[in-house]
Protein backbone atom coordinates (compact mmCIF):
# COMPACT_ATOMS: atom_id res chain seq x y z
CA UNK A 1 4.08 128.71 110.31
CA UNK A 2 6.63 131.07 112.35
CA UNK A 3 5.63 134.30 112.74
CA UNK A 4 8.79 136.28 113.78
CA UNK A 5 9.23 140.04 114.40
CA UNK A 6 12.71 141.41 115.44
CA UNK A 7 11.00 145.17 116.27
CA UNK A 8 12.07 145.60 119.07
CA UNK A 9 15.66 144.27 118.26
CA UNK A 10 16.67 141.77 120.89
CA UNK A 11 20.05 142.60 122.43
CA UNK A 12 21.88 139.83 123.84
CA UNK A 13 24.77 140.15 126.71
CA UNK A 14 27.09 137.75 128.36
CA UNK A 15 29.97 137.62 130.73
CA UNK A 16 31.58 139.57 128.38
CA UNK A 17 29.76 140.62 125.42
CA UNK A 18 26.99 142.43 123.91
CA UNK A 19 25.06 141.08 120.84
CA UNK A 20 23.43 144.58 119.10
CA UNK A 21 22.15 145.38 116.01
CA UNK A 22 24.29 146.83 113.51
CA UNK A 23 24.49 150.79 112.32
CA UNK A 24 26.22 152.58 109.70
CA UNK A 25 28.62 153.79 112.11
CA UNK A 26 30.04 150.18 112.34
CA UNK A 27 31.14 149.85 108.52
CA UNK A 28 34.92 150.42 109.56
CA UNK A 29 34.89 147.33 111.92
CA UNK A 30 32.92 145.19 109.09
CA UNK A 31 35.20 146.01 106.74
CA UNK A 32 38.36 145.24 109.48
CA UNK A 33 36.74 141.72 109.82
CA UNK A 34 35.81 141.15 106.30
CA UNK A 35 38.91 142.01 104.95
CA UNK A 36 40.65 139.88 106.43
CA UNK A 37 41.72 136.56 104.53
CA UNK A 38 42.64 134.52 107.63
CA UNK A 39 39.30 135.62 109.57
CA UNK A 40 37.41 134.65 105.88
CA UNK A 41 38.84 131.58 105.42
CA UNK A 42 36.20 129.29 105.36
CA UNK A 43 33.38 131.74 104.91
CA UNK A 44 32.97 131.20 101.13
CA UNK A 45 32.26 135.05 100.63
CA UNK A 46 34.82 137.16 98.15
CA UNK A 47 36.58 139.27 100.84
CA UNK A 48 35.29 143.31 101.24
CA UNK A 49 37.72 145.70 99.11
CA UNK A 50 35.88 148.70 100.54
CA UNK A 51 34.11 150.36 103.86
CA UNK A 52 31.54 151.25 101.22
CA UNK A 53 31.13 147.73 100.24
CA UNK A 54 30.62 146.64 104.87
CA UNK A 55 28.13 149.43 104.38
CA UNK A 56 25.93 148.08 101.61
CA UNK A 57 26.51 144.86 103.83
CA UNK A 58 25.13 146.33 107.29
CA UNK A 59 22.09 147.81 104.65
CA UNK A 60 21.56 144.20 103.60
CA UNK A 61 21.42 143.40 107.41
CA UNK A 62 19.40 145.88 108.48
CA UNK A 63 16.77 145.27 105.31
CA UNK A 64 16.22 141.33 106.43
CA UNK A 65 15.96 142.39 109.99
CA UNK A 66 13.17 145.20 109.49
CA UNK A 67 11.77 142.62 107.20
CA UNK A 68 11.60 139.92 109.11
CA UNK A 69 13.61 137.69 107.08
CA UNK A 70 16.80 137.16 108.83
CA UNK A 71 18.61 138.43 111.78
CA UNK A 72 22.35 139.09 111.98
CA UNK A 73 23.88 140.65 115.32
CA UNK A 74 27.23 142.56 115.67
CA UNK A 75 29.70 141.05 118.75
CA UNK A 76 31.20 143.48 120.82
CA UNK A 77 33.03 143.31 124.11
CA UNK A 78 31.36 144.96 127.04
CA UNK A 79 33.36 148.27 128.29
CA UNK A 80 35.60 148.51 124.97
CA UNK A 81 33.27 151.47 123.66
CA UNK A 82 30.77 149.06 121.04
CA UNK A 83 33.71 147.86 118.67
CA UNK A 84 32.72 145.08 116.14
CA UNK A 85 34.69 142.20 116.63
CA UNK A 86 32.51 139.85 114.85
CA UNK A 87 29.04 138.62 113.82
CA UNK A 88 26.32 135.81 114.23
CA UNK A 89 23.37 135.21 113.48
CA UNK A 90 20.18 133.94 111.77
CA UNK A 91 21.22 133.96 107.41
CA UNK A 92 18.55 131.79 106.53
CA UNK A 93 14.98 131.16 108.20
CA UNK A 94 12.64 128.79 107.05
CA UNK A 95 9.54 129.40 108.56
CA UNK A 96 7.13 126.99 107.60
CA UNK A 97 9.69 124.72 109.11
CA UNK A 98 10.82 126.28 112.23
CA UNK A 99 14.10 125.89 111.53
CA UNK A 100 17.22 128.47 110.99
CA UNK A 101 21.03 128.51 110.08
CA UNK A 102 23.44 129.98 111.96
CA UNK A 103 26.27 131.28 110.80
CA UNK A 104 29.40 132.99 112.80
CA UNK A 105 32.74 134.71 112.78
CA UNK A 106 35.42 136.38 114.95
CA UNK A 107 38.10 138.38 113.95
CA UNK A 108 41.19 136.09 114.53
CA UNK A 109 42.81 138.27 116.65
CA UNK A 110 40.49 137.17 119.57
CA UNK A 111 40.46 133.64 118.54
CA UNK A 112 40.60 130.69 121.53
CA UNK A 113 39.59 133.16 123.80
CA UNK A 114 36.18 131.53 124.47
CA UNK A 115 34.20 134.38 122.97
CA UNK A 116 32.50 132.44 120.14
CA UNK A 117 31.57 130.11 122.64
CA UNK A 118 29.94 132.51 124.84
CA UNK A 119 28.57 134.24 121.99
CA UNK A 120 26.95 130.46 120.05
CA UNK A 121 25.58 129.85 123.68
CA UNK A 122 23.06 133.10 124.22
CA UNK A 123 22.40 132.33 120.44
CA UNK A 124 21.16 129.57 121.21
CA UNK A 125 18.98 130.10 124.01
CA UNK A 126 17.32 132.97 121.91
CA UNK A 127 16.38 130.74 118.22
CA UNK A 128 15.20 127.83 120.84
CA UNK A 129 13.55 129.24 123.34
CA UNK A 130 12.39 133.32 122.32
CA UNK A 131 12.40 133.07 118.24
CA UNK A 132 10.62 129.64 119.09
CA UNK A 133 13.04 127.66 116.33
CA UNK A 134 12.71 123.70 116.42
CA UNK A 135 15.73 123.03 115.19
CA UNK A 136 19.06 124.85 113.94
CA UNK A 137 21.58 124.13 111.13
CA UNK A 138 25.11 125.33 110.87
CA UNK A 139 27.05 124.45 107.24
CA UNK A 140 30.43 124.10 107.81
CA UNK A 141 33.62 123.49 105.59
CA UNK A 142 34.98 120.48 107.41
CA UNK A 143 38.30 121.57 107.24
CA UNK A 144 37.54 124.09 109.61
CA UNK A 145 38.30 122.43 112.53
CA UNK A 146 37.65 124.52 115.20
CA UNK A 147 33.75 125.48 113.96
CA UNK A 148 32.85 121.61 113.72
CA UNK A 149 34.32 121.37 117.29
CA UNK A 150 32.50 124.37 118.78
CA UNK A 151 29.35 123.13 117.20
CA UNK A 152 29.66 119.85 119.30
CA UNK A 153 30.22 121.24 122.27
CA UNK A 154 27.04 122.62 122.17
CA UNK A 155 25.09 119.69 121.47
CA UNK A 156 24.95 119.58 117.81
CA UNK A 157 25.24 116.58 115.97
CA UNK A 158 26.90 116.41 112.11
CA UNK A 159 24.17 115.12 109.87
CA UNK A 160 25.40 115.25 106.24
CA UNK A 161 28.53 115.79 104.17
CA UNK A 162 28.18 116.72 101.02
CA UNK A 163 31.22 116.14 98.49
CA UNK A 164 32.23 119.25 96.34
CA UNK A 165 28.69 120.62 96.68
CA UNK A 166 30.06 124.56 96.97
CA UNK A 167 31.93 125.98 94.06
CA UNK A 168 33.95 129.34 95.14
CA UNK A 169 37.06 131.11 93.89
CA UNK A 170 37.53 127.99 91.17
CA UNK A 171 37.66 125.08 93.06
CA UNK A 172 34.99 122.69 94.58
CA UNK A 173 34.52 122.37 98.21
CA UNK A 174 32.60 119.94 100.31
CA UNK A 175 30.45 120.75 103.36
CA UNK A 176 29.45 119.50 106.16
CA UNK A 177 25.76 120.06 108.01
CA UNK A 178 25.53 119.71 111.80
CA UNK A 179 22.22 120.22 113.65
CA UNK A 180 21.14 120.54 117.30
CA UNK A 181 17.06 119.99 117.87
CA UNK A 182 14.81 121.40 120.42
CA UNK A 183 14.71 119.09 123.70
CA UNK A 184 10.86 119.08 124.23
């Protein structure tokens, strides 16, 4: 089985980001990118009505990260003071099978931009390579587009797609799973 510990937190930088763990202090920019119907589109998640509800959010974060459970990272850009412009991370770790899903978003006003890119790439290197993953699932609402197409660029491949297997906000929606593997 996968033994994982995220004490200490592992930071992750780019050209131009920083990947950091999450404090209270950052509920206003959760709540800016949660908020926000275009940037929750294809999330599946109601959208935050409060900065107390991204703070019981960043609790929830922080609680699976001191347990061990999950990991979740806040994006910010590198000299623009620590702002939260998006997440990614780790939601769901199955440990007995070395495998983890990622899951990601940007606020849209930095979309194409290439920071999800850069962001999916150090991500990458860390579940493979330091967290010692096998393999790494993303599901995806194939009508998002542009998440199926980043996902391939970085090597996964789509697996599945399951009709109408996620109900949300009345209606049934289908999903798609891609996966990328460890190269041994």
């Amino acid at each position: 089985m996968l033994a994982l510990n995220f004490d200490p937190f592992p930071v992750l930088e780019t050209e131009r980001l920083i990947l950091r763990k999450f404090t209270p202090e950052d509920a206003t920019d959760v709540y800016y990118l949660r908020s926000n119907p275009e940037a929750m589109r294809y999330i599946g998640k109601s959208l935050l009505r409060s900065v107390e509800e991204a703070e019981k959010l960043i609790a929830f974060y922080l609680k699976n990260i001191s347990e061990n459970v999950s990991i979740t990272w806040g994006i910010s850009l590198k000299g623009e003071g620590g702002r939260v412009i998006g997440t990614i991370g780790y939601h769901t770790i199955d440990k007995d099978h070395y495998r983890a899903e990622i899951g990601y978003m940007i606020h849209p006003d930095l979309w194409g931009k290439g920071y999800m890119n850069e962001a999916i790439s150090v991500l990458l290197q860390c579940g493979l390579n330091d967290l010692g993953f096998h393999s790494i699932e993303a599901k995806v609402n194939p009508e998002n587009e542009k998440s199926c197409k980043i996902l391939l660029k970085h090597g996964f491949v789509k697996e599945a797609h399951f009709k109408e297997n996620f109900y949300f906000e009345g209606k049934f929606q289908d999903t798609a799973i891609y996966s990328i593997v460890k190269k041994v």
